[in-house]
Each structure stands twice: as structure tokens, then as C-alpha cells.
C-alpha atoms as a PDB file:
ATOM      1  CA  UNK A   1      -4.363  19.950 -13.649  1.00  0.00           C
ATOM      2  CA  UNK A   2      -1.079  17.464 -13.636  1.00  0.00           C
ATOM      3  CA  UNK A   3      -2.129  14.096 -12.109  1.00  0.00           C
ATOM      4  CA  UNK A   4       0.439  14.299  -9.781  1.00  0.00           C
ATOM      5  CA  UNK A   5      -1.146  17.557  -8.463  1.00  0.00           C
ATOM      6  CA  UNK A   6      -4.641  15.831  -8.614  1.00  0.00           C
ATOM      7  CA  UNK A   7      -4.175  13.357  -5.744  1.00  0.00           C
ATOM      8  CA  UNK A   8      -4.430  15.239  -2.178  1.00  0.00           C
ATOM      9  CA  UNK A   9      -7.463  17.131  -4.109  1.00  0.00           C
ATOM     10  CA  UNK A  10      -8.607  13.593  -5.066  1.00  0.00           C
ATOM     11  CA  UNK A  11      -7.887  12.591  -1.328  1.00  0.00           C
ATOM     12  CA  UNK A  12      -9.854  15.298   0.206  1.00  0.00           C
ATOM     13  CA  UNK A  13     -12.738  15.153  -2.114  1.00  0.00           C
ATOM     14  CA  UNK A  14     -13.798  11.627  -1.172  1.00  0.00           C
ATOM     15  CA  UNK A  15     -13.592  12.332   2.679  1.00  0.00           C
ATOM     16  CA  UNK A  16     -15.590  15.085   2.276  1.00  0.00           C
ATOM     17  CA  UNK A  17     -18.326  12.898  -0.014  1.00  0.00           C
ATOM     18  CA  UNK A  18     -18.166  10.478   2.648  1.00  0.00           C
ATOM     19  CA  UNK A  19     -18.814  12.528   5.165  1.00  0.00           C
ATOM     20  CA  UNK A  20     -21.826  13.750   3.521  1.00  0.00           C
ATOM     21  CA  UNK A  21     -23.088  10.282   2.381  1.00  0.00           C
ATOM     22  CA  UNK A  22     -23.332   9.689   5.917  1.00  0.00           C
ATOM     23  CA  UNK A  23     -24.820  12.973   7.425  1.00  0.00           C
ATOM     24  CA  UNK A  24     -27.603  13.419   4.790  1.00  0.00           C
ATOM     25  CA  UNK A  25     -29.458  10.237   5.103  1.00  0.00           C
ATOM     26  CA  UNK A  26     -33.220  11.367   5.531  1.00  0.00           C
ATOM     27  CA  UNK A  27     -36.745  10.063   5.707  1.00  0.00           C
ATOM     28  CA  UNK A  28     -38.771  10.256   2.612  1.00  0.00           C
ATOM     29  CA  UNK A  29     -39.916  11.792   0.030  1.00  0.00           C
ATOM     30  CA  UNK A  30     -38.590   8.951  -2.061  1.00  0.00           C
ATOM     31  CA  UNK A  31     -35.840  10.112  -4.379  1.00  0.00           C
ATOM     32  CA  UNK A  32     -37.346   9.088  -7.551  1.00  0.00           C
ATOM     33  CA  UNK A  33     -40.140  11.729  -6.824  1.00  0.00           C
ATOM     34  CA  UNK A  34     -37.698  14.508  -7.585  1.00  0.00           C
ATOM     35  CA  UNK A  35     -35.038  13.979  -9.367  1.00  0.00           C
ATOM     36  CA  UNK A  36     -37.110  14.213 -12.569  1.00  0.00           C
ATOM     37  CA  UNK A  37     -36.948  17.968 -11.907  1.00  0.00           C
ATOM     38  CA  UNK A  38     -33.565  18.207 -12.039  1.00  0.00           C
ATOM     39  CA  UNK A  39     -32.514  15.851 -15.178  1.00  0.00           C
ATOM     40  CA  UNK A  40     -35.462  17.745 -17.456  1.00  0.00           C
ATOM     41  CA  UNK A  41     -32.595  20.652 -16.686  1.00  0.00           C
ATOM     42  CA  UNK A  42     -30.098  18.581 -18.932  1.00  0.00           C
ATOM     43  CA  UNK A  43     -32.333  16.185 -21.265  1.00  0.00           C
ATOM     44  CA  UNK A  44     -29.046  14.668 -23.107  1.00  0.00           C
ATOM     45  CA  UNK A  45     -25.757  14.948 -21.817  1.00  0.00           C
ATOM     46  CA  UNK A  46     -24.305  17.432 -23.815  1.00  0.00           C
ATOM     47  CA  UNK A  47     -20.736  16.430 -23.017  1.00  0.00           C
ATOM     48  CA  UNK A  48     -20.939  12.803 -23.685  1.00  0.00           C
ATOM     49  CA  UNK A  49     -18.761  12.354 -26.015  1.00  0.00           C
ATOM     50  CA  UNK A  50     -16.014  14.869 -24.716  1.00  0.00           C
ATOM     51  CA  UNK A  51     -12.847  13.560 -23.161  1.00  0.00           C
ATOM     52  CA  UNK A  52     -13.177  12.389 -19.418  1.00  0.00           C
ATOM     53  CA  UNK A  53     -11.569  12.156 -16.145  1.00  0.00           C
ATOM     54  CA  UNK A  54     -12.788   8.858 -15.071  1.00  0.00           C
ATOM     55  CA  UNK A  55     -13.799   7.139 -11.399  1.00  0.00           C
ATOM     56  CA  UNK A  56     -14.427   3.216 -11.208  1.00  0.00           C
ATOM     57  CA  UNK A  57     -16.685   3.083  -8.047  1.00  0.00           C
ATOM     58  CA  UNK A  58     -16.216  -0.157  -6.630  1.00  0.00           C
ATOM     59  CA  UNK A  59     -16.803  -1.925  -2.818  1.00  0.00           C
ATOM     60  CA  UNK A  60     -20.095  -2.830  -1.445  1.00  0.00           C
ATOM     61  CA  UNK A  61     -22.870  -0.667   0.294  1.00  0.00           C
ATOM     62  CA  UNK A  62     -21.289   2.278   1.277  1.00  0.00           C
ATOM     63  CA  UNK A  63     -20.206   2.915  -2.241  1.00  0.00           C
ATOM     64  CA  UNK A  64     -23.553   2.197  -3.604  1.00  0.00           C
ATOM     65  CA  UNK A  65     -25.486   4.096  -1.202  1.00  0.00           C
ATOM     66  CA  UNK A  66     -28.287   3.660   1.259  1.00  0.00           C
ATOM     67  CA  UNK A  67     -30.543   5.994   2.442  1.00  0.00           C
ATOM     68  CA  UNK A  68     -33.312   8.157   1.083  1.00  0.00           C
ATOM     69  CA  UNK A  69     -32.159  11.950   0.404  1.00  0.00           C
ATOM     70  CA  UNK A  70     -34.024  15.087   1.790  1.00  0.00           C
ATOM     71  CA  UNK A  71     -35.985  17.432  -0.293  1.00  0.00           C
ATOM     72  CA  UNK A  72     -34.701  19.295  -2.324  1.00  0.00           C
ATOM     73  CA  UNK A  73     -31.770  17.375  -2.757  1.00  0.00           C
ATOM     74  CA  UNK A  74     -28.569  18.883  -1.213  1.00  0.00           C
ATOM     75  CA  UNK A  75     -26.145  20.716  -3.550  1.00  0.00           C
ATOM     76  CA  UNK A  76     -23.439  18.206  -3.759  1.00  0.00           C
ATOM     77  CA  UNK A  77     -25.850  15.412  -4.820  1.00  0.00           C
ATOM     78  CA  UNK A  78     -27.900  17.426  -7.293  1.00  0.00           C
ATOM     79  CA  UNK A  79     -26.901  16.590 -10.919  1.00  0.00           C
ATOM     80  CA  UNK A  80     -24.248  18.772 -13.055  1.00  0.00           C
ATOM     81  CA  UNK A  81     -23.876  18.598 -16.970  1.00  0.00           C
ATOM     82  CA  UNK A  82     -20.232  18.232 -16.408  1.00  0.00           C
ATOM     83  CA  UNK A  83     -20.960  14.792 -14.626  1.00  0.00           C
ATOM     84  CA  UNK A  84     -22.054  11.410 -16.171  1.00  0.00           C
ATOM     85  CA  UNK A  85     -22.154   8.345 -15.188  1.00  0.00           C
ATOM     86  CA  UNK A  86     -22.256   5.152 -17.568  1.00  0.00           C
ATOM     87  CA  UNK A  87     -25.424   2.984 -16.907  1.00  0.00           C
ATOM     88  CA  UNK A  88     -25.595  -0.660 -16.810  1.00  0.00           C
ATOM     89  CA  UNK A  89     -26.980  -0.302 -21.058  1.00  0.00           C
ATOM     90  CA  UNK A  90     -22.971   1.135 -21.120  1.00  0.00           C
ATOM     91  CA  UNK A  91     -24.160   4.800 -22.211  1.00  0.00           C
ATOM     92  CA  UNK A  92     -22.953   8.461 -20.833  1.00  0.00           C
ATOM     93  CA  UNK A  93     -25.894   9.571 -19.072  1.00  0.00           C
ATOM     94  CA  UNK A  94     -26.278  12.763 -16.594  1.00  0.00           C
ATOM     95  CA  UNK A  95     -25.026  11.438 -12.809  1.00  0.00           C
ATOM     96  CA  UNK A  96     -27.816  11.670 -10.142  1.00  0.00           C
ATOM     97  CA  UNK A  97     -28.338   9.471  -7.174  1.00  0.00           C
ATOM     98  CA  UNK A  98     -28.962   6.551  -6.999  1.00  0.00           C
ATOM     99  CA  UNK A  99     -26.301   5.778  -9.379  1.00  0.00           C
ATOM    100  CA  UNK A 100     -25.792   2.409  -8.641  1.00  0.00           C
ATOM    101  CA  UNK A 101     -29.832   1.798  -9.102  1.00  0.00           C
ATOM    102  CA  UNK A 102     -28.698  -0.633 -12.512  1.00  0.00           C
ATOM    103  CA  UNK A 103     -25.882  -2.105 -10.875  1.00  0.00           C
ATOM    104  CA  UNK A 104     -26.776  -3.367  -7.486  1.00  0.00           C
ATOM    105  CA  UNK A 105     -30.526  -4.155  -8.317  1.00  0.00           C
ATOM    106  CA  UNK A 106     -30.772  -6.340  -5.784  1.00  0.00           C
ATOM    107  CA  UNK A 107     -31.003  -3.499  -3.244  1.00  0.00           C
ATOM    108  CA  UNK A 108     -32.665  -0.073  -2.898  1.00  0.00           C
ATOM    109  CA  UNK A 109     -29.382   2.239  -3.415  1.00  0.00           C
ATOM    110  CA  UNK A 110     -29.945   5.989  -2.503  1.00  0.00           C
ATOM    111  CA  UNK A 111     -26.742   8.481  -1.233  1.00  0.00           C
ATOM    112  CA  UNK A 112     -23.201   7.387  -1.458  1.00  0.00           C
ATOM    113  CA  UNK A 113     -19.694   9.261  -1.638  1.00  0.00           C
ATOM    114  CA  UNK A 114     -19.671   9.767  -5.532  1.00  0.00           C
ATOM    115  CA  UNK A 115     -21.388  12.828  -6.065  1.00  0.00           C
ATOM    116  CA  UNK A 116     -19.975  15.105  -3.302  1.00  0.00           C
ATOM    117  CA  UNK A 117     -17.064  13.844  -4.561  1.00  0.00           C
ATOM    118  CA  UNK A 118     -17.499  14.799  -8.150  1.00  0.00           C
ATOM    119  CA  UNK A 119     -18.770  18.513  -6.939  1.00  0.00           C
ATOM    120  CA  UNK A 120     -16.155  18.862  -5.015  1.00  0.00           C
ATOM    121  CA  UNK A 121     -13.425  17.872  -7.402  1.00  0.00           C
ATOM    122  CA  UNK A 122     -15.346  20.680  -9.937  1.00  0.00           C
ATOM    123  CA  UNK A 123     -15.225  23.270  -7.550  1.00  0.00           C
ATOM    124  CA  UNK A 124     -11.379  22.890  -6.481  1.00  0.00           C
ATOM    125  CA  UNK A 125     -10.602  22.961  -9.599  1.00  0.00           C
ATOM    126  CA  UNK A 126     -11.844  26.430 -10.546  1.00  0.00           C
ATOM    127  CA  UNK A 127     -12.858  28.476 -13.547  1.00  0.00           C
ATOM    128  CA  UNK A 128      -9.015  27.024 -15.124  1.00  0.00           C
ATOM    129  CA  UNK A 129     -10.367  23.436 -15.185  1.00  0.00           C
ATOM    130  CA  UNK A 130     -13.914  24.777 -16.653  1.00  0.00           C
ATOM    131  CA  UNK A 131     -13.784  22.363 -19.289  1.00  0.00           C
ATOM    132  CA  UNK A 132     -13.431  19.557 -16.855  1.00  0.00           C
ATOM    133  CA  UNK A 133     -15.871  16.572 -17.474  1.00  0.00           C
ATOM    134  CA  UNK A 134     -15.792  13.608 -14.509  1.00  0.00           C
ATOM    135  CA  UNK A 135     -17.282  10.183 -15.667  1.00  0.00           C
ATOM    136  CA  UNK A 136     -18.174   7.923 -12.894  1.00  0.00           C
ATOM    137  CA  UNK A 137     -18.227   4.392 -12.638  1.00  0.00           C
ATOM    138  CA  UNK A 138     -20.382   2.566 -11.173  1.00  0.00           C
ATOM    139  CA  UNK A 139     -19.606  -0.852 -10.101  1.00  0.00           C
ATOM    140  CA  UNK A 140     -19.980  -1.435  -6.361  1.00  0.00           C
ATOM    141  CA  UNK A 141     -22.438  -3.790  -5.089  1.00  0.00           C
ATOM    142  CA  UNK A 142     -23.530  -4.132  -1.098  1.00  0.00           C
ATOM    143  CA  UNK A 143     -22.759  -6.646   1.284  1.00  0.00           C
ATOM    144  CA  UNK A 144     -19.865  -7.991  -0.865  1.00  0.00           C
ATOM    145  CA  UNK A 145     -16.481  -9.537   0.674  1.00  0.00           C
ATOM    146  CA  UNK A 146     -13.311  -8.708  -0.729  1.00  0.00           C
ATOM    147  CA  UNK A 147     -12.831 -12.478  -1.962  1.00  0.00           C
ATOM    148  CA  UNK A 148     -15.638 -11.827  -3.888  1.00  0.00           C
ATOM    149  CA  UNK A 149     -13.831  -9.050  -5.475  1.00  0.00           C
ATOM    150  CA  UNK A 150     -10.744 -10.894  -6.744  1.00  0.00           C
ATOM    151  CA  UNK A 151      -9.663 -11.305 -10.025  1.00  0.00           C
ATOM    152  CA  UNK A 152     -11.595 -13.938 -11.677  1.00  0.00           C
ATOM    153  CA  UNK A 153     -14.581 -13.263  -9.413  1.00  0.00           C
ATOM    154  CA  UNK A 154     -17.877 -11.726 -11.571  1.00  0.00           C
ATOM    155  CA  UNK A 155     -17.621  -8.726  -9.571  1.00  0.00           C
ATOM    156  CA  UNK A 156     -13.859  -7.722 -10.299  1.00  0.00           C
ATOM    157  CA  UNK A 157     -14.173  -8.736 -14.060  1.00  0.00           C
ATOM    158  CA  UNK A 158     -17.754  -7.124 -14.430  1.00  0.00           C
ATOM    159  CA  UNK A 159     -15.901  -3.725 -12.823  1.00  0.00           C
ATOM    160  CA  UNK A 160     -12.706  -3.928 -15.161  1.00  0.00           C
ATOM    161  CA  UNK A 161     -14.729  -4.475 -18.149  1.00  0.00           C
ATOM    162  CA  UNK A 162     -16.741  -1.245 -16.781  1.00  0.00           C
ATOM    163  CA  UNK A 163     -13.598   0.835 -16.895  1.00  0.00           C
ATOM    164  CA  UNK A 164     -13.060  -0.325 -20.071  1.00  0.00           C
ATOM    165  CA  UNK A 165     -15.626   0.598 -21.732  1.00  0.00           C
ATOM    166  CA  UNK A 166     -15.821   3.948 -19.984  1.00  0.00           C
ATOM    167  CA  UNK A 167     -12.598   4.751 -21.698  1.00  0.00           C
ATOM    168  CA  UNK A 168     -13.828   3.146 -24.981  1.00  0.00           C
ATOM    169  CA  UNK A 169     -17.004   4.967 -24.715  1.00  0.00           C
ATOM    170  CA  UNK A 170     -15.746   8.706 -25.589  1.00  0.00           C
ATOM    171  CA  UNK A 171     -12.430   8.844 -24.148  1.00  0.00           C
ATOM    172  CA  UNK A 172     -10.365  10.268 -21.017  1.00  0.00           C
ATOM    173  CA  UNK A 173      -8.252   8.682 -18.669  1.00  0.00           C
ATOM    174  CA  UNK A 174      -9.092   6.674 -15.603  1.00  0.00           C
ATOM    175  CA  UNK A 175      -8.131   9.193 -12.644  1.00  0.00           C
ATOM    176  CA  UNK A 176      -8.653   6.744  -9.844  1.00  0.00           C
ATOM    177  CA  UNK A 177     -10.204   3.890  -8.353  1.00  0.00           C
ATOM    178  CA  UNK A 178     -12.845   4.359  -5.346  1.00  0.00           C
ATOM    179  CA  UNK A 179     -12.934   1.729  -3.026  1.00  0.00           C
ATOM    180  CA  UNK A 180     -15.429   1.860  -0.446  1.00  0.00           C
ATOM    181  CA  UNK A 181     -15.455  -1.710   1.163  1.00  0.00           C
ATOM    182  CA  UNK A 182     -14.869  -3.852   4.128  1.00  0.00           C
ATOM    183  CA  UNK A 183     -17.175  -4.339   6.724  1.00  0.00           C
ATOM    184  CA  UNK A 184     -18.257  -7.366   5.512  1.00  0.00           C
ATOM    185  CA  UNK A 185     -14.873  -8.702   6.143  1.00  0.00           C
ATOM    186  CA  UNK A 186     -14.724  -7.635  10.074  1.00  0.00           C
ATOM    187  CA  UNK A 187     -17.155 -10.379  11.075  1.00  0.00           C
ATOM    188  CA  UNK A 188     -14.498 -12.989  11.325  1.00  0.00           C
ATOM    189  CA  UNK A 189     -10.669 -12.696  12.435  1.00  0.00           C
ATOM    190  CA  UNK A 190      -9.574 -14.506   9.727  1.00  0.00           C
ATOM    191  CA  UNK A 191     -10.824 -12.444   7.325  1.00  0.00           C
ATOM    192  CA  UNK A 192      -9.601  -9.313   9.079  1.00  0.00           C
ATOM    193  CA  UNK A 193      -6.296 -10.321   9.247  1.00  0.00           C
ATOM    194  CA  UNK A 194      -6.396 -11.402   5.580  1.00  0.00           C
ATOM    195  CA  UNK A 195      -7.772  -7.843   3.998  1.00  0.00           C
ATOM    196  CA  UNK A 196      -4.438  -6.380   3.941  1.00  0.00           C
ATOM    197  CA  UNK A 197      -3.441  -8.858   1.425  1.00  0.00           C
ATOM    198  CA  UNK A 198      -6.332  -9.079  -0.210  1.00  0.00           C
ATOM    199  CA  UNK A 199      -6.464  -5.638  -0.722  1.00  0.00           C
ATOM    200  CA  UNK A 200      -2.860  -5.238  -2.165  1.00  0.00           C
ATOM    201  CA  UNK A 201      -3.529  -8.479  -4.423  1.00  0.00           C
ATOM    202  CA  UNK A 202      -6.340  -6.329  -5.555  1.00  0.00           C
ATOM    203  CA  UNK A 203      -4.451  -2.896  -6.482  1.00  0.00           C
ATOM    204  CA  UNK A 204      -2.219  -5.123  -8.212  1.00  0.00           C
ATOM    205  CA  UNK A 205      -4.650  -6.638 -10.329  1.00  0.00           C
ATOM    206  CA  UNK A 206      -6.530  -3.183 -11.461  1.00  0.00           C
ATOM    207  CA  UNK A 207      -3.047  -1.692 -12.175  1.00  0.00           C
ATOM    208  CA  UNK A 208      -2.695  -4.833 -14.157  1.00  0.00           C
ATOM    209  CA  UNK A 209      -5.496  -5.583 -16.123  1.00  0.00           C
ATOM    210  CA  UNK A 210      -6.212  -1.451 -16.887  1.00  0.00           C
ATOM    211  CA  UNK A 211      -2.582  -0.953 -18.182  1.00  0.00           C
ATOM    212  CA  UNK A 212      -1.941   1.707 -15.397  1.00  0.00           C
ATOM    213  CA  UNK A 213       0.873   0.774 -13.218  1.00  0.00           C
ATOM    214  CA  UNK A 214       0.802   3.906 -11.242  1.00  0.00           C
ATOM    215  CA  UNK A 215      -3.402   3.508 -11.010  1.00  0.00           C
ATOM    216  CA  UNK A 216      -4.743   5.428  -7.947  1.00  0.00           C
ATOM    217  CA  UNK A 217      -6.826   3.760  -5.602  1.00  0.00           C
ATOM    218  CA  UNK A 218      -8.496   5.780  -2.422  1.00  0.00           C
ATOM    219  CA  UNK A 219      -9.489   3.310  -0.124  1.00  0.00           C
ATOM    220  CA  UNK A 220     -12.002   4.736   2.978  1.00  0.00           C
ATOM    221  CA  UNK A 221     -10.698   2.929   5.919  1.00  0.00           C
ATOM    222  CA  UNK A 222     -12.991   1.176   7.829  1.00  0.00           C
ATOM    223  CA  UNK A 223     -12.313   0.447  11.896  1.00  0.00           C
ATOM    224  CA  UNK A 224     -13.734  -2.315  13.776  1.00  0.00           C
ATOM    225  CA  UNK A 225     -13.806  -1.617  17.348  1.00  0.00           C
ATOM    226  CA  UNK A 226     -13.410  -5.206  19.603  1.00  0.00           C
ATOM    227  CA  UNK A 227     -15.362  -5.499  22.696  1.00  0.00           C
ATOM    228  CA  UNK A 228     -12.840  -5.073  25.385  1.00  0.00           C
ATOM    229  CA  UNK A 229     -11.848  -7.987  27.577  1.00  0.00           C
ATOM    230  CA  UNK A 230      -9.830  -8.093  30.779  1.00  0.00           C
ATOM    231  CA  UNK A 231      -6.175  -9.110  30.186  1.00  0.00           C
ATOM    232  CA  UNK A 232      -6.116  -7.996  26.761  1.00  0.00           C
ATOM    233  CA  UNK A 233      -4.402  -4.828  25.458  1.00  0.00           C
END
């Protein structure tokens, strides 16, 4: 798969993971009391050290995830040998929700838009891209602002160093940045009107600072709907 041909696949992978992120938040059973089930399936991650196509995960909440899955968990969050994810200790590991659980420890993380993703990105590609192994990311933490996220900032040099090491750490190529962020910046107009450039300063910087001048980066776009007033259009 060309990487040219890989982006409206790329694009309608993540709406379809977001979707689902949102749509499959559940009461409990707490997801640690299942998931050991499915990673005794896959004890070591026997593609570790293959080549990767790699995801940097990056934003605040909605990347990370909220929520408590049903059970069993739902086929696009269930884990697949053909997708890792690097923990905070910077090792391949099997991908299962939560996978931001030893990144944004300050929060209980549950479902986000990573693993549908990842299924769904296996699946389009078909029994030609069997050998396919996705690496994500995972670097998001919630209620973050996008200031918070600009170069210099812990967050954006803790997430480039990520990415770097995830292409240290057995190889591949960095497929695309998944940005899943901005809420936080909706409270106040000035930093509404101020994301746009924010955000491009951003792109710039990953492009930058990863070597990739043509680096994708899916955004979700986030609307904030103003209380109408009289006299205003």
C-alpha cells in the first residue's frame, strides 16, 4: 500500500474509530477485569521487532479515552497480534484499551479512537497487506490546551521523543499523526480564534522535528455551538 493511496483509508478509519469511541461507552464491568483474557491469547508480541506503520496519538481526552467498555469487549477494541502499542517503559507491547493507562495517569482512561482505527486500517487493507503491523503511539493526555502542546512545552517534546523512539525501537515509518484535541480551547474567544494558528504552528513543528515534511496529521474537528442571541447572525 503506497502512502499516497493510504490517506482517504487513513481518513475514514479514524471517523469510523471515533464514532465508535463515542457509541460504546458502557457501565461496568471494569475493563481491567477482562482484558486479561484476551492478552493470555498473545503472551509476547510476536511481531515486535518487525517493521511498523506507525500512529503518534496525541490531543487530550478524547484521544486518551473515557469510558468503561461493555463485556465482552467489542471487536474493534479487542487486541490483535498485528497491533502494539509502546508503553510508557518504551517497549512493543500487544495494544488493548486503555492504552493511554501509563501516559495520562492522572486520569482513569478507558475507549478512545485508536483501536477501531487500527482494525479498521487491517481490514481495508486485505489479505495483500497481511503482513501489515500498526504501532501506536500513545501520547495524548486529557484536558490539555493546545498552548500546552507547543514546541518546547513537556507535552509536545515528551510526544516527539515518543515517535522517536517508536521508530528507533524496531523500525517502520511514521504513517500519521492523530490529533484528537480542542475543546479545552472553546471556553474562551480568544483562544478559539487563536487554534487555527496554533494548530498550523503545530503541523509545522512535527513535520519539523520528525524529518517528515509531507507528515500526515488527521485532525477530528471539534464544533462549538454559541448560544444564540438576538441581532447576531
Amino acid at each position: 500500500m503506497k502512502p499516497a493511496a493510504r490517506r482517504p483509508l487513513l481518513l475514514c478509519a479514524l471517523a469510523a474509530a471515533a464514532a465508535l469511541s463515542f457509541l460504546l461507552v458502557a457501565p461496568p464491568p471494569p475493563l481491567a477485569a477482562h482484558l486479561s483474557s484476551f492478552l493470555l491469547a498473545f503472551p509476547a508480541p510476536p511481531y515486535a521487532g518487525r517493521p511498523k506503520l506507525l500512529f503518534l496519538l496525541a490531543g487530550q481526552s478524547n484521544m486518551a479515552g473515557r469510558g468503561l467498555a461493555p463485556y465482552p469487549l467489542p471487536a474493534p477494541f479487542r487486541p490483535h497480534p498485528r497491533v502494539l502499542r509502546l508503553a510508557a517503559s518504551r517497549r512493543w507491547v500487544v495494544a488493548a484499551p486503555p492504552l493511554h493507562a501509563d501516559i495520562d495517569t492522572h486520569k482513569a482512561c478507558g475507549l478512545g479512537p485508536a483501536m477501531p482505527f487500527a482494525h479498521r486500517l487491517l481490514q481495508e487493507a486485505g489479505s495483500g497487506e497481511s503482513s501489515l503491523v500498526l504501532g501506536l503511539v500513545p501520547s495524548a493526555v486529557g484536558g490539555t490546551r493546545i498552548w500546552m502542546w507547543a514546541k518546547g512545552e513537556p507535552l509536545y517534546e515528551a510526544a516527539v521523543a515518543r515517535a522517536r523512539a517508536a521508530l528507533a525501537a524496531g523500525g517502520g515509518t511514521l504513517g500519521a499523526v492523530l490529533w484528537f484535541q480542542g475543546e479545552s480551547d472553546t471556553i474562551e474567544l480568544d483562544d478559539a480564534t487563536a487554534y487555527g494558528g496554533r494548530m498550523e504552528r503545530l503541523v509545522n513543528d512535527f513535520r519539523a522535528d520528525l524529518g517528515i515534511p509531507d507528515l500526515l496529521v488527521i485532525q477530528v474537528n471539534l464544533f462549538h455551538v454559541l448560544p444564540f442571541r438576538p441581532g447576531i447572525s
